[in-house]
C-alpha atoms as a PDB file:
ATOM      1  CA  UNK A   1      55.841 113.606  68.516  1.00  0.00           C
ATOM      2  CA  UNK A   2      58.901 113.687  66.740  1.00  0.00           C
ATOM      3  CA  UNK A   3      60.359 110.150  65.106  1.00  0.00           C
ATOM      4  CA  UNK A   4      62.949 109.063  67.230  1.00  0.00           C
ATOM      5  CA  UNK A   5      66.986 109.412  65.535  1.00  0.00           C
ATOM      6  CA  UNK A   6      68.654 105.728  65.434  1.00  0.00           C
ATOM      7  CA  UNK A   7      71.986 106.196  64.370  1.00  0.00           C
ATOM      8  CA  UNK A   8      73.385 102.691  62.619  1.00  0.00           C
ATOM      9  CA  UNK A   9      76.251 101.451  64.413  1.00  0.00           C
ATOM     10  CA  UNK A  10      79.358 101.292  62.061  1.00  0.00           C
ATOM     11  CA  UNK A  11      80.867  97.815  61.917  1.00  0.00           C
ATOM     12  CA  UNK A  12      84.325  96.818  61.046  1.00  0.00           C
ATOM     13  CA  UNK A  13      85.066  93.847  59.570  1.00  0.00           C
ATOM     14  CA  UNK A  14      88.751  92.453  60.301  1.00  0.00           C
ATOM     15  CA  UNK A  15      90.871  89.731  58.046  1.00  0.00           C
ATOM     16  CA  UNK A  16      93.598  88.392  59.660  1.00  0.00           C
ATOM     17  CA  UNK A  17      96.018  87.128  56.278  1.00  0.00           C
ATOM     18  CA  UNK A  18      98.709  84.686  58.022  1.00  0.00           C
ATOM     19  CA  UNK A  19     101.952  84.838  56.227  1.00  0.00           C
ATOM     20  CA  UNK A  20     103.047  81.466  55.486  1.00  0.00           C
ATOM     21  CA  UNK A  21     106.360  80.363  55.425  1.00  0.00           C
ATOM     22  CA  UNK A  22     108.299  80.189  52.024  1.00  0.00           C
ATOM     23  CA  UNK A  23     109.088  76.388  50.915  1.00  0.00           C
ATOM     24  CA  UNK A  24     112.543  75.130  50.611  1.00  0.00           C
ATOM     25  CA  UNK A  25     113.834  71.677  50.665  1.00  0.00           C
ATOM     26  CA  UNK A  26     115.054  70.425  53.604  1.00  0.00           C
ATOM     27  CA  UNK A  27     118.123  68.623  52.251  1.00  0.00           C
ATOM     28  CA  UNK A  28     120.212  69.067  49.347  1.00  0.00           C
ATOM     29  CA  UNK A  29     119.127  67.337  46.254  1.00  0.00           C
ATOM     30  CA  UNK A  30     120.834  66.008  44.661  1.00  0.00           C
ATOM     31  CA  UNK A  31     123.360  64.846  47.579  1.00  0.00           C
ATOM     32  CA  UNK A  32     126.362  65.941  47.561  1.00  0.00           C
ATOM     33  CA  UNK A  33     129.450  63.684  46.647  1.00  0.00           C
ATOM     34  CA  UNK A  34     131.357  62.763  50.070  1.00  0.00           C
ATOM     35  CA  UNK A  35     134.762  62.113  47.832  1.00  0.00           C
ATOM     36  CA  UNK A  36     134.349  65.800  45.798  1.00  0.00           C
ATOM     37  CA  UNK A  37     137.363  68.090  46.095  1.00  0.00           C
ATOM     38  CA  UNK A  38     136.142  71.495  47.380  1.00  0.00           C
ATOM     39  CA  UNK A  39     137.142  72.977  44.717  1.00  0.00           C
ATOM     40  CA  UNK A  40     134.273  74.954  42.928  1.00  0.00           C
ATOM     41  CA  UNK A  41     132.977  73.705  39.906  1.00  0.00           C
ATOM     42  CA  UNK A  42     133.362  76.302  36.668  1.00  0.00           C
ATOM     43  CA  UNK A  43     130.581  78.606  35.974  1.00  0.00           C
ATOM     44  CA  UNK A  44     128.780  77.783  33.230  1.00  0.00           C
ATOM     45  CA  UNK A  45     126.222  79.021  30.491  1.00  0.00           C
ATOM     46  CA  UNK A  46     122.829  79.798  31.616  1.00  0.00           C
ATOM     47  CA  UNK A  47     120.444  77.198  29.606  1.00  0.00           C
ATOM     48  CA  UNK A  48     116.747  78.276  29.316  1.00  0.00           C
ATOM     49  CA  UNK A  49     117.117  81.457  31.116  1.00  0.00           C
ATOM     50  CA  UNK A  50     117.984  79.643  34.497  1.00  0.00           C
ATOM     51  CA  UNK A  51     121.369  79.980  35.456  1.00  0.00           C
ATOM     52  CA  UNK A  52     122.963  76.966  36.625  1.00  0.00           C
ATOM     53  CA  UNK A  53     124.709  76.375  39.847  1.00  0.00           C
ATOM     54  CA  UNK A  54     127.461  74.454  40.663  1.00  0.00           C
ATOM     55  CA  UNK A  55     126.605  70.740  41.772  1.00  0.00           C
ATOM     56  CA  UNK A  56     125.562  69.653  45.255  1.00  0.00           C
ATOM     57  CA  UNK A  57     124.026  73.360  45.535  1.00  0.00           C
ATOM     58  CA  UNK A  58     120.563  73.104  46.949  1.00  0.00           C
ATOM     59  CA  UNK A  59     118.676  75.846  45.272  1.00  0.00           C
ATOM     60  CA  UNK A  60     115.432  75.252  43.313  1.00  0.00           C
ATOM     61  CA  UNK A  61     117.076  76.575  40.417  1.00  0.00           C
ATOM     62  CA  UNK A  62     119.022  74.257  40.118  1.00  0.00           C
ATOM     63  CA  UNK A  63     116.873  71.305  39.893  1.00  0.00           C
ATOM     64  CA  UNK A  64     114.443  73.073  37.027  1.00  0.00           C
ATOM     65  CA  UNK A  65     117.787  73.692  34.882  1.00  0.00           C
ATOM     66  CA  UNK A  66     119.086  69.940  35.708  1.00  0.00           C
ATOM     67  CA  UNK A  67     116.066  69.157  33.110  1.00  0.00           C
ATOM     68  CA  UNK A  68     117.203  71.327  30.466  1.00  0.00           C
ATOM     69  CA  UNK A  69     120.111  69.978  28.190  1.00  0.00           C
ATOM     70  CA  UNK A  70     122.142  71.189  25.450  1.00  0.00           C
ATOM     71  CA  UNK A  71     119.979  68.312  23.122  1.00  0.00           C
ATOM     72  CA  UNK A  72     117.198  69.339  24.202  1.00  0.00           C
ATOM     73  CA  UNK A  73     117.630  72.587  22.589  1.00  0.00           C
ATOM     74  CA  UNK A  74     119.068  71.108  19.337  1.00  0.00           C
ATOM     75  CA  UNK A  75     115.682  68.938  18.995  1.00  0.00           C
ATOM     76  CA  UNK A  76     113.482  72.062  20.002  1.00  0.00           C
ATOM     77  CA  UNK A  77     115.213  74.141  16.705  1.00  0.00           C
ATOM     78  CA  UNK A  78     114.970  71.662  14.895  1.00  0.00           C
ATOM     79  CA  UNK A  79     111.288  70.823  15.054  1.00  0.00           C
ATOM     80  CA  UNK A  80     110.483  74.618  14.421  1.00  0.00           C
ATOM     81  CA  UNK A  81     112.355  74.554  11.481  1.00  0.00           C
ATOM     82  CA  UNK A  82     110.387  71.698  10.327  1.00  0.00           C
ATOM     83  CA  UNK A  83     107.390  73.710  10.912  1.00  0.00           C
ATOM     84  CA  UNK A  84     108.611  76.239   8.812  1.00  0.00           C
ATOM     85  CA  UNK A  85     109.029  78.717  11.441  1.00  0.00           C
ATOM     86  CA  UNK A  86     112.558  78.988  11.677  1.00  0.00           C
ATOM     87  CA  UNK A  87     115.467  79.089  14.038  1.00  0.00           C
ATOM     88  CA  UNK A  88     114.760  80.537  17.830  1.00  0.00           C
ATOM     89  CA  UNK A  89     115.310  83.817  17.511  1.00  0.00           C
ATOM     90  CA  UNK A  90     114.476  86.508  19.500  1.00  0.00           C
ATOM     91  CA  UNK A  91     111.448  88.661  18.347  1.00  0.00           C
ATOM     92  CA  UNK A  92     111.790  91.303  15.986  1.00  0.00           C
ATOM     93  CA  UNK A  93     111.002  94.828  18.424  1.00  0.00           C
ATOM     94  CA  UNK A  94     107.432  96.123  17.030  1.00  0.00           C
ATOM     95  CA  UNK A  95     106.814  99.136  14.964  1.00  0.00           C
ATOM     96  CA  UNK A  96     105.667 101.974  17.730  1.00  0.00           C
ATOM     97  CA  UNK A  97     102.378 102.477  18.120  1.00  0.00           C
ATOM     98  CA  UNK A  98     100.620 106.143  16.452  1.00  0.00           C
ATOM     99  CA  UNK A  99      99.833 108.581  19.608  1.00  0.00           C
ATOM    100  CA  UNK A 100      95.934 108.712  18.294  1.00  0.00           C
ATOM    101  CA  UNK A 101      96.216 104.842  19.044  1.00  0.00           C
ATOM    102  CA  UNK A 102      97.667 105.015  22.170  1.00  0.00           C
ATOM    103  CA  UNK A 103      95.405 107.852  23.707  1.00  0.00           C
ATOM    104  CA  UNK A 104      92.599 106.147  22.691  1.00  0.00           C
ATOM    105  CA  UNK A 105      93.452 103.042  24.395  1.00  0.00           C
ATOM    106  CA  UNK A 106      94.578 104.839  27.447  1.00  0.00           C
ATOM    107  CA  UNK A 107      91.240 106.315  27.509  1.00  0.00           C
ATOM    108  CA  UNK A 108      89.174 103.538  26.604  1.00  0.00           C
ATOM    109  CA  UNK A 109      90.716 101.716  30.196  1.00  0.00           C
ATOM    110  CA  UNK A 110      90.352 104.937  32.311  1.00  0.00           C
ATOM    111  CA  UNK A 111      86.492 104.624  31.715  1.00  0.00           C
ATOM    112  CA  UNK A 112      86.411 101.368  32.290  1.00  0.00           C
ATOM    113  CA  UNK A 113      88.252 101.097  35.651  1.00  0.00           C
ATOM    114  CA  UNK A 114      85.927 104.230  36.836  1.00  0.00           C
ATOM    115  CA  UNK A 115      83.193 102.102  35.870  1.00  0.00           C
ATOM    116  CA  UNK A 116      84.216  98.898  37.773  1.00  0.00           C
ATOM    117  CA  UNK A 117      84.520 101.458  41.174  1.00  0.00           C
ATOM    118  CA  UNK A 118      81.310 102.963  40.598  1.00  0.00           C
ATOM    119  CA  UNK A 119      79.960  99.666  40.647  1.00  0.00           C
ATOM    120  CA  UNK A 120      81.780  98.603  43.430  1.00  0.00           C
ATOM    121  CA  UNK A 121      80.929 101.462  45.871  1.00  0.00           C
ATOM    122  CA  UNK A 122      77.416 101.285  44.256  1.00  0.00           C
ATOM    123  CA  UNK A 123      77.228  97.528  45.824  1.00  0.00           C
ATOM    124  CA  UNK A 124      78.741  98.809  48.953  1.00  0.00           C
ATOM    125  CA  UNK A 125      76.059 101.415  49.604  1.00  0.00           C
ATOM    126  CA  UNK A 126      72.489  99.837  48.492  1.00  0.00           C
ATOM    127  CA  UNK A 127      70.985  99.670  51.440  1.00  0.00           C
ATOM    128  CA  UNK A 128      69.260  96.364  52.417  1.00  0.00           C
ATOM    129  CA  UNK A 129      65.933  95.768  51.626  1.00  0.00           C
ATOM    130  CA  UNK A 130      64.036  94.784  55.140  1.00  0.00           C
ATOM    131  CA  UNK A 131      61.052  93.058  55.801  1.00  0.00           C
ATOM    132  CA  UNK A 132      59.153  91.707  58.947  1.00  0.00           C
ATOM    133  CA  UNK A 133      59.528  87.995  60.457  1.00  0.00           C
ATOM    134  CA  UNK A 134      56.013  87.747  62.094  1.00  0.00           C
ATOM    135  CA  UNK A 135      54.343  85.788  65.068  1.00  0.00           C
ATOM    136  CA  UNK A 136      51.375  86.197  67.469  1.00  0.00           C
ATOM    137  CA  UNK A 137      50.178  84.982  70.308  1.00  0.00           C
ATOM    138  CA  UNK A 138      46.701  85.313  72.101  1.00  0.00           C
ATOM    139  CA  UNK A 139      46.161  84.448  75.523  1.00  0.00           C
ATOM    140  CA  UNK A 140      42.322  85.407  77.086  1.00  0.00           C
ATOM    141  CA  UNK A 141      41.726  85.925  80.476  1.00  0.00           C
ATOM    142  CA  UNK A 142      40.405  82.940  81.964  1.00  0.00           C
ATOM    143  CA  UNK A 143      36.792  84.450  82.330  1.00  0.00           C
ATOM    144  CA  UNK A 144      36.719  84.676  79.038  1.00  0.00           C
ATOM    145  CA  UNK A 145      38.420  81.616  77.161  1.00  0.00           C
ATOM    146  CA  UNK A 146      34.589  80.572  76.235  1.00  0.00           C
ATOM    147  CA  UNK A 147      34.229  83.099  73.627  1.00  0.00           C
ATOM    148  CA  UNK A 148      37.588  83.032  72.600  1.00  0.00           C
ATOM    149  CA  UNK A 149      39.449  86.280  73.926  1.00  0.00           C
ATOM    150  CA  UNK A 150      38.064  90.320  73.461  1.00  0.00           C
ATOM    151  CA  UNK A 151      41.097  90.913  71.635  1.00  0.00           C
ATOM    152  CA  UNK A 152      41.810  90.900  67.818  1.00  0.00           C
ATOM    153  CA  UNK A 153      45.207  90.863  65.665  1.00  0.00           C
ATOM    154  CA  UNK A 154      45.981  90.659  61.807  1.00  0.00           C
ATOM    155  CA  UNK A 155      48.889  90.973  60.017  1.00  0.00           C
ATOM    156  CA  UNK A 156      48.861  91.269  55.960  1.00  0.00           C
ATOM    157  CA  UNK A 157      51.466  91.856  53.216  1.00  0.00           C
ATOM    158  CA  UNK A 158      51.303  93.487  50.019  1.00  0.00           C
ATOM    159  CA  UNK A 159      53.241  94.464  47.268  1.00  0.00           C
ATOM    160  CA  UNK A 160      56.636  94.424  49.482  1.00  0.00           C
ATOM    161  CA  UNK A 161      55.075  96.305  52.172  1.00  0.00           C
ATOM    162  CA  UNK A 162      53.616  94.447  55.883  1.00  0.00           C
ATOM    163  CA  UNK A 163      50.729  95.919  58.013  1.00  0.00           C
ATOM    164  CA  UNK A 164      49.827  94.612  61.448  1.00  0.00           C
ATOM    165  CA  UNK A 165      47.190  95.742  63.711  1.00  0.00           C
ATOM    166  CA  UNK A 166      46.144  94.764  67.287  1.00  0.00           C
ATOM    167  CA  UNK A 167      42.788  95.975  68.567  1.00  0.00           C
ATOM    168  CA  UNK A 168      41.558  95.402  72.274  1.00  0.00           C
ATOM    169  CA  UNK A 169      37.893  95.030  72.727  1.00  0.00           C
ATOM    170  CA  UNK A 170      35.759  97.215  75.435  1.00  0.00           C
ATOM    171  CA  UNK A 171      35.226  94.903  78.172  1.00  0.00           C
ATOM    172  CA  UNK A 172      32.215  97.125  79.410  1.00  0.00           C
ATOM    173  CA  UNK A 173      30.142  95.856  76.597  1.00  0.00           C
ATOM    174  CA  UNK A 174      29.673  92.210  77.864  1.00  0.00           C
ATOM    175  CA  UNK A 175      27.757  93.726  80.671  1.00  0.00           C
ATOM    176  CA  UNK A 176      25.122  94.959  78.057  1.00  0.00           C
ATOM    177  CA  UNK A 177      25.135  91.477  77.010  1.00  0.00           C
ATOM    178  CA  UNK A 178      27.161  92.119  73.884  1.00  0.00           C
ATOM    179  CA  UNK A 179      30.339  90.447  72.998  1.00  0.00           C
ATOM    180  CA  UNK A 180      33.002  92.804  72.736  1.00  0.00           C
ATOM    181  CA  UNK A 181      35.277  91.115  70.529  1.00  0.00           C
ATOM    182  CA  UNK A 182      32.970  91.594  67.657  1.00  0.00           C
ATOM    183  CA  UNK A 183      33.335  95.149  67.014  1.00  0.00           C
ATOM    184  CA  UNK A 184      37.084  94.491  67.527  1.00  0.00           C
ATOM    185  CA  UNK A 185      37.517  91.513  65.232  1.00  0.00           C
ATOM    186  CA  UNK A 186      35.099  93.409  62.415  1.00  0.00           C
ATOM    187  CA  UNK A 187      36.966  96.272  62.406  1.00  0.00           C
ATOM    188  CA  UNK A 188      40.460  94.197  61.872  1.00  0.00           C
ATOM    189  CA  UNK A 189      38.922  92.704  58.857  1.00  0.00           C
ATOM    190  CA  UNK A 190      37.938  95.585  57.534  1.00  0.00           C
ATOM    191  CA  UNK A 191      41.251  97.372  58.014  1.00  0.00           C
ATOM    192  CA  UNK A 192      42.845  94.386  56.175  1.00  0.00           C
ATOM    193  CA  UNK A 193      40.795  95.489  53.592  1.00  0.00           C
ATOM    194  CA  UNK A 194      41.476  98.721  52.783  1.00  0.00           C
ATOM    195  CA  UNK A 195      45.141  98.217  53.684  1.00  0.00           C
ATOM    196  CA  UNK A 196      44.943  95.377  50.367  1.00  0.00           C
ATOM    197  CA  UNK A 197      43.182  98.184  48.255  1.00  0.00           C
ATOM    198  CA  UNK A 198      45.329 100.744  49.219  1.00  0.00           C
ATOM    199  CA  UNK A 199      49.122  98.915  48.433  1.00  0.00           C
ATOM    200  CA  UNK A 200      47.261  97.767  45.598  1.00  0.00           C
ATOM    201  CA  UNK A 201      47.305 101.167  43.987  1.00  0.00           C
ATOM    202  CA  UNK A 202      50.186 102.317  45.111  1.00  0.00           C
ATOM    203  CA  UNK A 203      52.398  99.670  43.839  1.00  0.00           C
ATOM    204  CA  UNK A 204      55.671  98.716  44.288  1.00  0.00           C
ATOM    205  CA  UNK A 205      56.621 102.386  45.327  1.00  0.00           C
ATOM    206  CA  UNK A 206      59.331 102.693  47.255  1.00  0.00           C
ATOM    207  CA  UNK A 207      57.564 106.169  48.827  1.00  0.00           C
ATOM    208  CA  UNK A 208      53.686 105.701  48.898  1.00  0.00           C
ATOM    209  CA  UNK A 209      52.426 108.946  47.667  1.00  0.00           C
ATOM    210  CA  UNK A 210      50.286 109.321  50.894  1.00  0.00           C
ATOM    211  CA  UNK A 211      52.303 110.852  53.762  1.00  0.00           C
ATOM    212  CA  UNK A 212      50.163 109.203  56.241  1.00  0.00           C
ATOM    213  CA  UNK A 213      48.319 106.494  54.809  1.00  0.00           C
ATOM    214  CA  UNK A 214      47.744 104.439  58.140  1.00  0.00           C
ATOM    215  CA  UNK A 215      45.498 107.065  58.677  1.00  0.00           C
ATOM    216  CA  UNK A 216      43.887 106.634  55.338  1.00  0.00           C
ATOM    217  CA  UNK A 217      43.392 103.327  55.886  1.00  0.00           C
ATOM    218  CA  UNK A 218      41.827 103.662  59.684  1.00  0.00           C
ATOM    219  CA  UNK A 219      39.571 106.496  58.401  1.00  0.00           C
ATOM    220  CA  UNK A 220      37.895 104.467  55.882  1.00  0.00           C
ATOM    221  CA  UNK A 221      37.662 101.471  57.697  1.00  0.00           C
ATOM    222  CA  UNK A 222      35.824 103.355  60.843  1.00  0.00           C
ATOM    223  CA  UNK A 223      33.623 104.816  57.838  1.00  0.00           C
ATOM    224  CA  UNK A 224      33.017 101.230  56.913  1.00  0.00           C
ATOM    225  CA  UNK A 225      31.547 100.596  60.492  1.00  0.00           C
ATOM    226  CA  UNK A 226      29.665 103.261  61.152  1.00  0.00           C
ATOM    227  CA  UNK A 227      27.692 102.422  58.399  1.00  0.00           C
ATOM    228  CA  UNK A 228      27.417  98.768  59.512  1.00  0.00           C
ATOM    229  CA  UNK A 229      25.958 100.597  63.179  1.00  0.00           C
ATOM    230  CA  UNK A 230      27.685  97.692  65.262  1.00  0.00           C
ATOM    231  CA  UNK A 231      27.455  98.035  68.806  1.00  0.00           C
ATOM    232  CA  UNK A 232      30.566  98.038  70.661  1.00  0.00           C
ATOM    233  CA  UNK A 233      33.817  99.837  70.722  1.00  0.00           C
ATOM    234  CA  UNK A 234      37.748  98.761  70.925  1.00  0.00           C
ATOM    235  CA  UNK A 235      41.425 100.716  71.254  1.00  0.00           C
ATOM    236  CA  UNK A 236      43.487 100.215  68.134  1.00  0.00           C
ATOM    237  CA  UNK A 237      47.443  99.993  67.180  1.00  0.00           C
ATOM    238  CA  UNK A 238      48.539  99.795  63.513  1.00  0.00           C
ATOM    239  CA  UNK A 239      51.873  99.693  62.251  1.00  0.00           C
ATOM    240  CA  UNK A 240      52.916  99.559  58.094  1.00  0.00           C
ATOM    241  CA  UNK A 241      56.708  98.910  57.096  1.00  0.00           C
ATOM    242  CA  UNK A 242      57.035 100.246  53.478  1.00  0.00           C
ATOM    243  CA  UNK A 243      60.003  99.456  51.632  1.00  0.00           C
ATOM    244  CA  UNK A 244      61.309 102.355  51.832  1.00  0.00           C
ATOM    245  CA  UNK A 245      62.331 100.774  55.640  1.00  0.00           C
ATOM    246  CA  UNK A 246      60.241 103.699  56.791  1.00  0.00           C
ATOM    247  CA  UNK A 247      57.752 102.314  59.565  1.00  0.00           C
ATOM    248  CA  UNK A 248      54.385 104.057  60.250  1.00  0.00           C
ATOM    249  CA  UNK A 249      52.331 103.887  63.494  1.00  0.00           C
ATOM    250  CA  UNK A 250      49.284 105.081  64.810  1.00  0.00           C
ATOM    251  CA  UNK A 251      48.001 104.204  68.150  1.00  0.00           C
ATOM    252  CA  UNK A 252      44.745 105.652  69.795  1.00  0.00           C
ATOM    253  CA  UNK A 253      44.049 103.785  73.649  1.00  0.00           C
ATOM    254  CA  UNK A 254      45.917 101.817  75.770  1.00  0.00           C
ATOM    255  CA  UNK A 255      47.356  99.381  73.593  1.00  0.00           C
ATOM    256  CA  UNK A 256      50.835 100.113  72.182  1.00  0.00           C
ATOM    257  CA  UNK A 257      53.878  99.216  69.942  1.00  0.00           C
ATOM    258  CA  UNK A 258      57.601  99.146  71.251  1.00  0.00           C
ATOM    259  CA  UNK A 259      61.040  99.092  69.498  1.00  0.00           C
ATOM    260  CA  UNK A 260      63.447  96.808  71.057  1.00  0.00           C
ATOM    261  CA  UNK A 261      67.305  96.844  69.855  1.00  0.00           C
ATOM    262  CA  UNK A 262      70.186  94.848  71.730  1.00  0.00           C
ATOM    263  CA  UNK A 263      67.361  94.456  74.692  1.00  0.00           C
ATOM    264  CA  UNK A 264      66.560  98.008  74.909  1.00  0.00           C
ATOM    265  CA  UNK A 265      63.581  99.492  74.174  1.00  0.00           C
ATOM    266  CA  UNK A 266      64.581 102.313  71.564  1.00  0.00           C
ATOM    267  CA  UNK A 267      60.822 103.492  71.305  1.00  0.00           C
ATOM    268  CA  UNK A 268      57.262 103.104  72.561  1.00  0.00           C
ATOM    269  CA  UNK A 269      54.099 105.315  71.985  1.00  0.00           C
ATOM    270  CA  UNK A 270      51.908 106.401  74.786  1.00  0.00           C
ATOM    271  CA  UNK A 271      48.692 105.384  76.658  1.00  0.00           C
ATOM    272  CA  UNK A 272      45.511 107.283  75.780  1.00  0.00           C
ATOM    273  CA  UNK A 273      42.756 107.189  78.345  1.00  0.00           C
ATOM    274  CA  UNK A 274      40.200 110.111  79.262  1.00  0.00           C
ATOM    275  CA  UNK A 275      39.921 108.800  82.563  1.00  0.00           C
ATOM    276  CA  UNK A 276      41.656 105.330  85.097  1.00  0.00           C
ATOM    277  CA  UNK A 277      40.626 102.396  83.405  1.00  0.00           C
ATOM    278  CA  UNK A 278      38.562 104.239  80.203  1.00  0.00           C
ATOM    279  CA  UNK A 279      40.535 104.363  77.356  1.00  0.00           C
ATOM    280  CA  UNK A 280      40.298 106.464  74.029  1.00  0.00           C
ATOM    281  CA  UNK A 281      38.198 103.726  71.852  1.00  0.00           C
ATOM    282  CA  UNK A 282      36.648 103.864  68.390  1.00  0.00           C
ATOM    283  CA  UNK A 283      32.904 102.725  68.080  1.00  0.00           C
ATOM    284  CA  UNK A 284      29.659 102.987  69.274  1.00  0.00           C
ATOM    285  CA  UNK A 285      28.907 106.211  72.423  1.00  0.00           C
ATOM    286  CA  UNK A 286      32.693 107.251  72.179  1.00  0.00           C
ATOM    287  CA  UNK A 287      33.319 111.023  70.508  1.00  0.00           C
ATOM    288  CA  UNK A 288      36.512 109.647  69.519  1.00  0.00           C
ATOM    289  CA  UNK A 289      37.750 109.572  65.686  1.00  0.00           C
ATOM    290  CA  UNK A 290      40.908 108.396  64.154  1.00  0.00           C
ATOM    291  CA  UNK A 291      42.578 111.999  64.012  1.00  0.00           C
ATOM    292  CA  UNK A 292      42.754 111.819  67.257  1.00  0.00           C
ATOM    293  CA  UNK A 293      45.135 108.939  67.598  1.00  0.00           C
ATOM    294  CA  UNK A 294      49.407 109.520  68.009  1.00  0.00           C
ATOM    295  CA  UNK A 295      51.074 109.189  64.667  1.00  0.00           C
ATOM    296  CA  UNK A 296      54.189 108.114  64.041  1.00  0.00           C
ATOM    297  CA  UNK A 297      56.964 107.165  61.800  1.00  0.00           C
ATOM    298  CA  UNK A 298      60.278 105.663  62.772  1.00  0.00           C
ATOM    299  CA  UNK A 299      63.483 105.946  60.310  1.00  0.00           C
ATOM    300  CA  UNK A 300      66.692 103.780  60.038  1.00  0.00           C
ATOM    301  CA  UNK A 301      65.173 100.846  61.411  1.00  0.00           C
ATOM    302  CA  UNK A 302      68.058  97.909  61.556  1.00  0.00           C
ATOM    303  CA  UNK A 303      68.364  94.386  60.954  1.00  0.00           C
ATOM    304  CA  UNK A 304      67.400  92.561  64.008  1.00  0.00           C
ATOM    305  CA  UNK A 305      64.925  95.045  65.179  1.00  0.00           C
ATOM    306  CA  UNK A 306      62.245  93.819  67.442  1.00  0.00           C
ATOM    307  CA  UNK A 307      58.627  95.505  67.149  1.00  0.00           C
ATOM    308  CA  UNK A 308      56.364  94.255  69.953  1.00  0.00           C
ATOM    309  CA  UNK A 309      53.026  95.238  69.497  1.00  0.00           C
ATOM    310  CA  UNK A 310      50.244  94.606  72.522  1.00  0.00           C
ATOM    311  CA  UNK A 311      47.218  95.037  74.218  1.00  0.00           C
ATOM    312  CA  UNK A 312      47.280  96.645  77.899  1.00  0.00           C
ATOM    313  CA  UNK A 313      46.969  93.387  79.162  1.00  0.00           C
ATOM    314  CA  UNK A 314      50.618  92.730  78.107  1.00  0.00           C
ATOM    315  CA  UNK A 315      52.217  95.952  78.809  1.00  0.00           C
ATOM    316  CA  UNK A 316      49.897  96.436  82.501  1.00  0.00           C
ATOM    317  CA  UNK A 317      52.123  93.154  83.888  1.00  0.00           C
ATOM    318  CA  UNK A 318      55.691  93.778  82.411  1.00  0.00           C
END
């Protein structure tokens, strides 16, 4: 089956700027005089580049140039030319600068504002690194609280990237007075195992070198028990999120892994049974292998993804 096509969502994000009114002073300052003629006062010289305005007037100008006085000025001169600076003058206009010099300086802040936007759309389009928030729960049948459930789970990280399996124990074995949990809960461990090995070797790659390594990981583990000659037999569903946000799955039975995304359910693999109530299995009398479980991998996963992983007796009552 082909992985399904999510595409992302794009989100806008709006700023609302409020403009905010400019400030100006509510009466005039100072006040005027009641008993002035309304005759305009002169105009006179601007003092510290601020012109001045005629009195009563109620600009802001007008109250920054009421602090500047004619001996204010004097005193200002003549502490530079005790400093040995001399008068207040204007500056002297610069000698222009060579062409060579001015190129090269031109040039020199080209490169550097293409830098700054490389950087900046750089930032924009890292993607996020994603990882898995993780829970279980187990709840047996009552029949079989005593020995604690058929069912087995474990979920493992590794060198940035999770693996969680779920494996459902052959019921039909507790009739042969074996417990089928065990095969189950022996072949988690073992997968746990080789998953460890495995993301061991391969590092912190973002792209694990093997294109299919859940089935790497399943194939050595079944080795594992075959060699072991354990009686009993279970379905299995493993999942591996690399960081590469690629997600692998391989299911082979009745158990199963869903996608959920705004309370839909984007994806979900498919039962395997040879027959009503007889799944595919791995273990003991089946013909089954691991190659013959559905393999999967799922792109452009998003924050807030749900993955919902389960036995049949979760997905048989929803």
């Amino acid at each position: 089956a082909s992985p399904p096509h999510i595409v992302s969502p794009v989100q806008h994000n709006h700023h609302h700027h409020r403009l905010r009114p400019s400030l100006r002073p509510s009466a005039s300052f100072p006040p005027s005089d009641s008993t002035s003629t309304s005759k305009e006062e002169p105009r006179r010289p601007s003092v510290g580049g601020l012109r001045r305005h005629p009195k009563g007037s109620n600009d802001l100008t007008s109250l920054m140039a009421s602090s500047v006085s004619a001996s204010a000025v004097a005193e200002a001169k003549e502490k530079e030319k005790l400093r040995g600076m001399g008068p207040l003058t204007a500056a002297a206009p610069s000698k222009p600068l060579p062409s060579s010099t001015v190129e090269a300086w031109t040039k020199t802040v080209q490169e550097s504002r293409r830098t700054e936007r490389a950087k900046a759309v750089t930032a924009v389009t890292k993607p996020v690194s994603l990882g898995l928030d993780c829970g279980w729960s187990s709840i047996p049948h009552p029949a079989k609280v005593n020995r604690g459930g058929e069912d087995a789970h474990v979920v493992c990280r590794c060198n940035g990237a999770t693996f969680s399996a779920v494996l459902d124990g052959v019921g039909g074995w507790a009739e042969l007075g074996i417990d089928p949990a065990l095969y189950a809960r022996t072949l988690a461990s073992r997968l746990a195992h080789e998953f460890a090995q495995m993301a061991t070797k391969e590092g912190k790659r973002e792209e694990w070198r093997d294109d299919r390594p859940l089935l790497t990981i399943l194939q050595k583990a079944f080795c594992h028990m075959e060699e072991l000659q354990l009686s009993g037999s279970c379905t299995v569903c493993i999942s591996l999120l690399l960081p590469n946000h690629k997600l692998h799955c391989l299911n082979l039975g009745d158990s199963g892994l869903h996608v959920i995304r705004n309370g839909e359910s984007i994806f979900r693999t498919t039962e395997q049974q040879h027959y009503f109530n007889c799944p595919m299995q791995l273990g003991k009398g089946s013909e089954d292998r691991p190659v013959d479980g559905e393999y999967f991998v799922l792109e452009q996963l998003l924050t807030g993804d749900t993955i919902v992983m389960a036995t049949d007796g979760v997905w048989d009552n929803l």
